[in-house]
N, C-alpha and C. Protein backbone atom coordinates (compact mmCIF):
# COMPACT_ATOMS: atom_id res chain seq x y z
N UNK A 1 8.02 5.34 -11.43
CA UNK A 1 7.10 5.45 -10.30
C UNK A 1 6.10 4.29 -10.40
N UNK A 2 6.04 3.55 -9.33
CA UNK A 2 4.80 2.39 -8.89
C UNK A 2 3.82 3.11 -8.18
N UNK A 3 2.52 2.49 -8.17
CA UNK A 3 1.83 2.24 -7.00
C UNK A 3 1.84 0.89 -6.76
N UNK A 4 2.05 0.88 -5.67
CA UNK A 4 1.69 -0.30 -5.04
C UNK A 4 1.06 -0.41 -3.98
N UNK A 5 -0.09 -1.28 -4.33
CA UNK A 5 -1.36 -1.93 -3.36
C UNK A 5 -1.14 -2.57 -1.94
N UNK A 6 -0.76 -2.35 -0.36
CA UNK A 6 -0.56 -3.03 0.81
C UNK A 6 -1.97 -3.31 0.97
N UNK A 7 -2.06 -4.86 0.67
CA UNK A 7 -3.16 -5.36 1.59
C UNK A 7 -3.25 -6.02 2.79
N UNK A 8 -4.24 -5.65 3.25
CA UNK A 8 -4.12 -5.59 4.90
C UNK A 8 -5.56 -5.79 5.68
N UNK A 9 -5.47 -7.17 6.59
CA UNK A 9 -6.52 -7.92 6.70
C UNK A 9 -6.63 -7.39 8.60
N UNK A 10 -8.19 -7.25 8.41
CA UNK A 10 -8.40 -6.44 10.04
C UNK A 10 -8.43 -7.39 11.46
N UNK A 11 -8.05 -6.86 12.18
CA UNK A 11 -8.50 -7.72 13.27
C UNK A 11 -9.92 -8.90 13.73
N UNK A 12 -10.68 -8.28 13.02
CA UNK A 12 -12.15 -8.40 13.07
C UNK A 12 -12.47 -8.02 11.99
N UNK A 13 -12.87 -8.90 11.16
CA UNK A 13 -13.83 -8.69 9.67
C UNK A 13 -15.35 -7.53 10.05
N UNK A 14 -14.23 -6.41 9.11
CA UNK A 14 -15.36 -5.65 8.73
C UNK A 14 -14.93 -4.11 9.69
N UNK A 15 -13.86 -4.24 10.55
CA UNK A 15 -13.07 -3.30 10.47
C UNK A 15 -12.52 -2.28 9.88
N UNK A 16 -12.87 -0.89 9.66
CA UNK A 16 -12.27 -0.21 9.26
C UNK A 16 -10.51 0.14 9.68
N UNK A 17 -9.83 0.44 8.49
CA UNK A 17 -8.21 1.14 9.21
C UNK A 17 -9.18 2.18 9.89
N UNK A 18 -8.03 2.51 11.14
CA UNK A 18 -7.98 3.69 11.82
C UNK A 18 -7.83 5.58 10.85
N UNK A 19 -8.75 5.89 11.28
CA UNK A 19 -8.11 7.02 10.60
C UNK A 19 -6.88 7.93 9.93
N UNK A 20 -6.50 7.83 11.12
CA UNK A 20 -4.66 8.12 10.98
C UNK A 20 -4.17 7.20 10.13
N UNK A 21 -4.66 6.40 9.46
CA UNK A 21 -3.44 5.45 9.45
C UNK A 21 -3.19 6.14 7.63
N UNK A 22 -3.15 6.43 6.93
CA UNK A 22 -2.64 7.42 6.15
C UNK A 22 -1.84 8.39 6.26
N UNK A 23 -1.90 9.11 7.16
CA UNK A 23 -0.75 10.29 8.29
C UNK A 23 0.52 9.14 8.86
N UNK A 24 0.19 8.19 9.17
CA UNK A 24 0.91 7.35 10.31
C UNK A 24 2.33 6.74 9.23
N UNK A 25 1.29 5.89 8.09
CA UNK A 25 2.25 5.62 7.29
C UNK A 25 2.91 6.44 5.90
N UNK A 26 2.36 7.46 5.69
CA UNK A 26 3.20 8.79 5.36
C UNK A 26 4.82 9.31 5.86
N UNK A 27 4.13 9.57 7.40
CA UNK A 27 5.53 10.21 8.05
C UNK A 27 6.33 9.14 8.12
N UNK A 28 6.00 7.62 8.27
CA UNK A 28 6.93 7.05 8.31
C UNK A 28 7.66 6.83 6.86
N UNK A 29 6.85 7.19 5.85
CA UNK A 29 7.79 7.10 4.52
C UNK A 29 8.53 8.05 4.17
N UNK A 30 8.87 8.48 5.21
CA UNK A 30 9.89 9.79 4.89
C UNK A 30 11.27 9.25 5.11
N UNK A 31 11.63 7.97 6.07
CA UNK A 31 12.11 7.29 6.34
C UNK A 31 13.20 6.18 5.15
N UNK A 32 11.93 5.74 4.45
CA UNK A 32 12.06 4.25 3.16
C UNK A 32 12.30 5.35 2.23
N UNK A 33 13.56 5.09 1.82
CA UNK A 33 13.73 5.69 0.44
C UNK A 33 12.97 5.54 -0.73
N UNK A 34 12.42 6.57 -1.68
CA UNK A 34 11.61 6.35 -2.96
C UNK A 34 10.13 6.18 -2.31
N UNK A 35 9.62 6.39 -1.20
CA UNK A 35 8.43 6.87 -1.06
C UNK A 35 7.97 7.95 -1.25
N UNK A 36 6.39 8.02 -2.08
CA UNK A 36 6.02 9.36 -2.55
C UNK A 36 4.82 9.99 -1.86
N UNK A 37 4.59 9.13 -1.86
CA UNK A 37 2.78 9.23 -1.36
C UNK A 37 1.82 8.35 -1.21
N UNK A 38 1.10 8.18 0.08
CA UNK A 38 0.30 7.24 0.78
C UNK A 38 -1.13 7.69 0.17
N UNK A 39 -1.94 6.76 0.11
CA UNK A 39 -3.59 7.25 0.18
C UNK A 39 -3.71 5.41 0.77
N UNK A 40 -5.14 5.81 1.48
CA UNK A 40 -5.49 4.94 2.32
C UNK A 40 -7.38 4.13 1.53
N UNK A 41 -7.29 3.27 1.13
CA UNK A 41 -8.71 2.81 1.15
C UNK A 41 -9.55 1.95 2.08
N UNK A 42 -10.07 2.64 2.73
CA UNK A 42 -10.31 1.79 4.21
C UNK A 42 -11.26 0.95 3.96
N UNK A 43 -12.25 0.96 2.97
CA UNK A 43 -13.37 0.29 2.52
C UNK A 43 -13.41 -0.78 1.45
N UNK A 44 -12.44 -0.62 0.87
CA UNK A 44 -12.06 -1.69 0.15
C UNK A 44 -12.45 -3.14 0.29
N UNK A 45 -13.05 -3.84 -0.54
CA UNK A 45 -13.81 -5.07 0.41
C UNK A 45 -12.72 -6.47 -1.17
N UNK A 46 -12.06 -7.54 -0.52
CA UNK A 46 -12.34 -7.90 0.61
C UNK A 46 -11.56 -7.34 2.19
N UNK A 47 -10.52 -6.41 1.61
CA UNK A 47 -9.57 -5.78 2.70
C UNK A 47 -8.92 -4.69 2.42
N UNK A 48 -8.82 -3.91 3.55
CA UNK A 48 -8.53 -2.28 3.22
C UNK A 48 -7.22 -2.36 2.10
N UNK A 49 -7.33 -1.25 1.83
CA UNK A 49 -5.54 -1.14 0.77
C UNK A 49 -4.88 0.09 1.18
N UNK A 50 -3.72 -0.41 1.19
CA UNK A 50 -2.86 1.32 1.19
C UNK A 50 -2.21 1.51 -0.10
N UNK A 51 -2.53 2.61 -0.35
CA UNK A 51 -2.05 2.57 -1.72
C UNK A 51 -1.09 3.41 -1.58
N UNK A 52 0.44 3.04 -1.97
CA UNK A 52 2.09 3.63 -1.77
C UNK A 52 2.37 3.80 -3.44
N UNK A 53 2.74 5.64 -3.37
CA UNK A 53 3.36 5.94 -4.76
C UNK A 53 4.72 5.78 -4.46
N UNK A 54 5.71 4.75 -5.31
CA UNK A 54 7.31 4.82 -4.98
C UNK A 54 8.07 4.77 -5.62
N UNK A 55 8.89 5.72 -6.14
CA UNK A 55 10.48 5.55 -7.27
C UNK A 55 11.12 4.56 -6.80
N UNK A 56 11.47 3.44 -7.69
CA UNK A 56 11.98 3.08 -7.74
C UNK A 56 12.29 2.25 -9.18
N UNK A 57 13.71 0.94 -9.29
CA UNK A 57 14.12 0.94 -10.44
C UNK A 57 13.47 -0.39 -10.84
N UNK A 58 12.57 -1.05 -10.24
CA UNK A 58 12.12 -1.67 -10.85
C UNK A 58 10.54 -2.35 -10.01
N UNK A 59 9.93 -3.25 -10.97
CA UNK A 59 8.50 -3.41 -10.06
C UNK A 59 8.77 -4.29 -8.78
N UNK A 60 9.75 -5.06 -8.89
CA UNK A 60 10.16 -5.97 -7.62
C UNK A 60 10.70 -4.90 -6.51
N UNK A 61 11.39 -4.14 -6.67
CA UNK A 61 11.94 -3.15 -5.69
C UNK A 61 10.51 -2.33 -5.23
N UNK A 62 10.18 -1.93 -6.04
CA UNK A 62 9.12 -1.09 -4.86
C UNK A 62 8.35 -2.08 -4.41
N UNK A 63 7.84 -3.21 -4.97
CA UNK A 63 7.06 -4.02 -3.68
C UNK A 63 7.24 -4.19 -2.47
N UNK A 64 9.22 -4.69 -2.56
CA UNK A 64 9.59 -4.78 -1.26
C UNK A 64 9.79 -2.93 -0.73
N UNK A 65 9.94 -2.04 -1.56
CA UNK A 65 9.85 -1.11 -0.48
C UNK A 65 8.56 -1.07 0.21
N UNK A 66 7.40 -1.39 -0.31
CA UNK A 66 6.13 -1.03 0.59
C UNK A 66 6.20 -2.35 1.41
N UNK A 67 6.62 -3.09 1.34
CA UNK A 67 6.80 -4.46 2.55
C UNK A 67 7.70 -3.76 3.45
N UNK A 68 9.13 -3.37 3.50
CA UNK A 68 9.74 -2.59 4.34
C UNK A 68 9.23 -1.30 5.59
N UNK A 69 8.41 -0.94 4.37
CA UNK A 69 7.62 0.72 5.02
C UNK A 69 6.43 0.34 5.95
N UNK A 70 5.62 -0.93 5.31
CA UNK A 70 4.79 -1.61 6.43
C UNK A 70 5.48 -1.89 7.61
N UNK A 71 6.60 -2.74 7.69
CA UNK A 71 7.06 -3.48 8.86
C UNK A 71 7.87 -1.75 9.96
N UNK A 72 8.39 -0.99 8.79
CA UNK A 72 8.41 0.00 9.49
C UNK A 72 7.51 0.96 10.05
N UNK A 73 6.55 1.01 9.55
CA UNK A 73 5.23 1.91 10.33
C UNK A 73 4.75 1.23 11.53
N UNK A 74 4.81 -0.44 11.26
CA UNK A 74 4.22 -1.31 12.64
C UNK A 74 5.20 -0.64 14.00
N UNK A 75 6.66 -0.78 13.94
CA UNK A 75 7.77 -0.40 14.49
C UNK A 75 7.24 0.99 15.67
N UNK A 76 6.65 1.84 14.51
CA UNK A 76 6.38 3.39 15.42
C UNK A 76 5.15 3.31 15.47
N UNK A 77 4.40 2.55 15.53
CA UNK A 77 2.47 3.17 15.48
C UNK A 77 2.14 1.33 15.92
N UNK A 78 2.30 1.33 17.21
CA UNK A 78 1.80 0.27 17.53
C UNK A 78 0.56 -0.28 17.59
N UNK A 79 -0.54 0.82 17.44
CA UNK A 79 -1.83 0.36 17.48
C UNK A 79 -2.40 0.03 15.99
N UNK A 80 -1.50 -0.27 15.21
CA UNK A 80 -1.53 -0.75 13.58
C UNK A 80 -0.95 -2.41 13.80
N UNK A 81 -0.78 -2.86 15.19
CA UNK A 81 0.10 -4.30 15.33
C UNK A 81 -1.24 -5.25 15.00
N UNK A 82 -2.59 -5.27 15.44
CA UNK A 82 -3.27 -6.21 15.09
C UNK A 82 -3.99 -6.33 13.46
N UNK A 83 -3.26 -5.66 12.83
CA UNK A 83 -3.69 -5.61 11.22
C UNK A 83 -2.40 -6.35 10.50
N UNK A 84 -2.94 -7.60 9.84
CA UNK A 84 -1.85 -8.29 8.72
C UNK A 84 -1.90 -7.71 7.47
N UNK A 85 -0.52 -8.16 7.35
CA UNK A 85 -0.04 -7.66 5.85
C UNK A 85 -0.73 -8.98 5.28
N UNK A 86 -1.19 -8.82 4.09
CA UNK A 86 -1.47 -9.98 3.42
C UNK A 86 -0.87 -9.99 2.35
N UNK A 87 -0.35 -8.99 1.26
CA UNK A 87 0.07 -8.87 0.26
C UNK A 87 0.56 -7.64 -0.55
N UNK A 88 1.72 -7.15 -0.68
CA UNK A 88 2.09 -6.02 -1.75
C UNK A 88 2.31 -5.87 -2.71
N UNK A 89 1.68 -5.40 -3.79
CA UNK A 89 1.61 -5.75 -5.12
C UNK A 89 1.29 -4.83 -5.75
N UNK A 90 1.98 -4.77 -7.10
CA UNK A 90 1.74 -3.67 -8.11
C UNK A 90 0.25 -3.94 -8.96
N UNK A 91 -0.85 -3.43 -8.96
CA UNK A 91 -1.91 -3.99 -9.75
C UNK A 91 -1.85 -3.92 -11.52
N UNK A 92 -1.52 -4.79 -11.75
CA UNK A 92 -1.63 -5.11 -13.37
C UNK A 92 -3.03 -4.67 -13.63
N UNK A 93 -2.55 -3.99 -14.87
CA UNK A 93 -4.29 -2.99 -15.28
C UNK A 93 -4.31 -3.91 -17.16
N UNK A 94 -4.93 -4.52 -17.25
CA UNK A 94 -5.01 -5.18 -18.43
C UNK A 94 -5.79 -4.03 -19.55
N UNK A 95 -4.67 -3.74 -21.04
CA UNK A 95 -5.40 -2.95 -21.53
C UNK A 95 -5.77 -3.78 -22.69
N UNK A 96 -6.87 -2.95 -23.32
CA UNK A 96 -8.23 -3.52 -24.16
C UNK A 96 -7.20 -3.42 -25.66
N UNK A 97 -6.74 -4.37 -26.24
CA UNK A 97 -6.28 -4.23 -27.51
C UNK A 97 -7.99 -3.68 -28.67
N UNK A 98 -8.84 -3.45 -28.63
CA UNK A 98 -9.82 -3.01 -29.44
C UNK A 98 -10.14 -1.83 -29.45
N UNK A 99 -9.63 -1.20 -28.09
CA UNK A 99 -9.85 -0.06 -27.93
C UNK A 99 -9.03 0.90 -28.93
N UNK A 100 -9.76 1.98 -29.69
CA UNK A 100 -8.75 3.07 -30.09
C UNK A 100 -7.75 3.69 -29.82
N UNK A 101 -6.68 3.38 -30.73
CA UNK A 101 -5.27 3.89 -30.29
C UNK A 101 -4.53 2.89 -29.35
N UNK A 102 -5.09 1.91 -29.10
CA UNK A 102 -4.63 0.84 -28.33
C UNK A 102 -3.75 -0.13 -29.15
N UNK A 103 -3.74 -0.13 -30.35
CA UNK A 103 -2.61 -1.35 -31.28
C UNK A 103 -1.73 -0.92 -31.18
């Protein structure tokens, strides 16, 4: 299981996503195989994130599934057309080798 980060740049700086748009791109991941679960960060600065939980077999595959699931949510929820994709990506979490239990 990934998360992976859709970033997504607004029409107008300083735009919130639409409400729905968590519901919107949900139902459409019922669709993209190995989608689990959407959460939406609309506030996210410098640009909202969708954050996509997805099985799959490796970190390159679910990126492109959340690139797929974007271009497919644009498809059915047209009022998501003036928001760019800017980037899908798994966020690398750098851990603290000093930390306990961390060697």
């Amino acid at each position: 299981m990934y998360l992976v980060h859709v970033h997504v740049q607004p029409p107008v700086h300083g735009v919130l996503l639409p409400s729905g748009t968590a519901d919107a791109v949900a139902a459409c991941g019922r669709d993209v195989t190995g989608v689990e679960h959407v959460v939406v960060h609309a506030d996210t600065h410098p640009h909202p994130v969708i954050g996509v939980y997805i099985s799959a077999a490796t970190l390159k595959a679910a990126e492109e599934t959340a690139v797929t699931l974007w271009h497919h949510t644009l498809l059915h929820h047209h009022w998501l057309h003036p928001w760019t994709l800017l980037r899908a990506e798994v966020p690398l979490i750098p851990i603290d080798a000093d930390r306990p239990g961390m060697s």
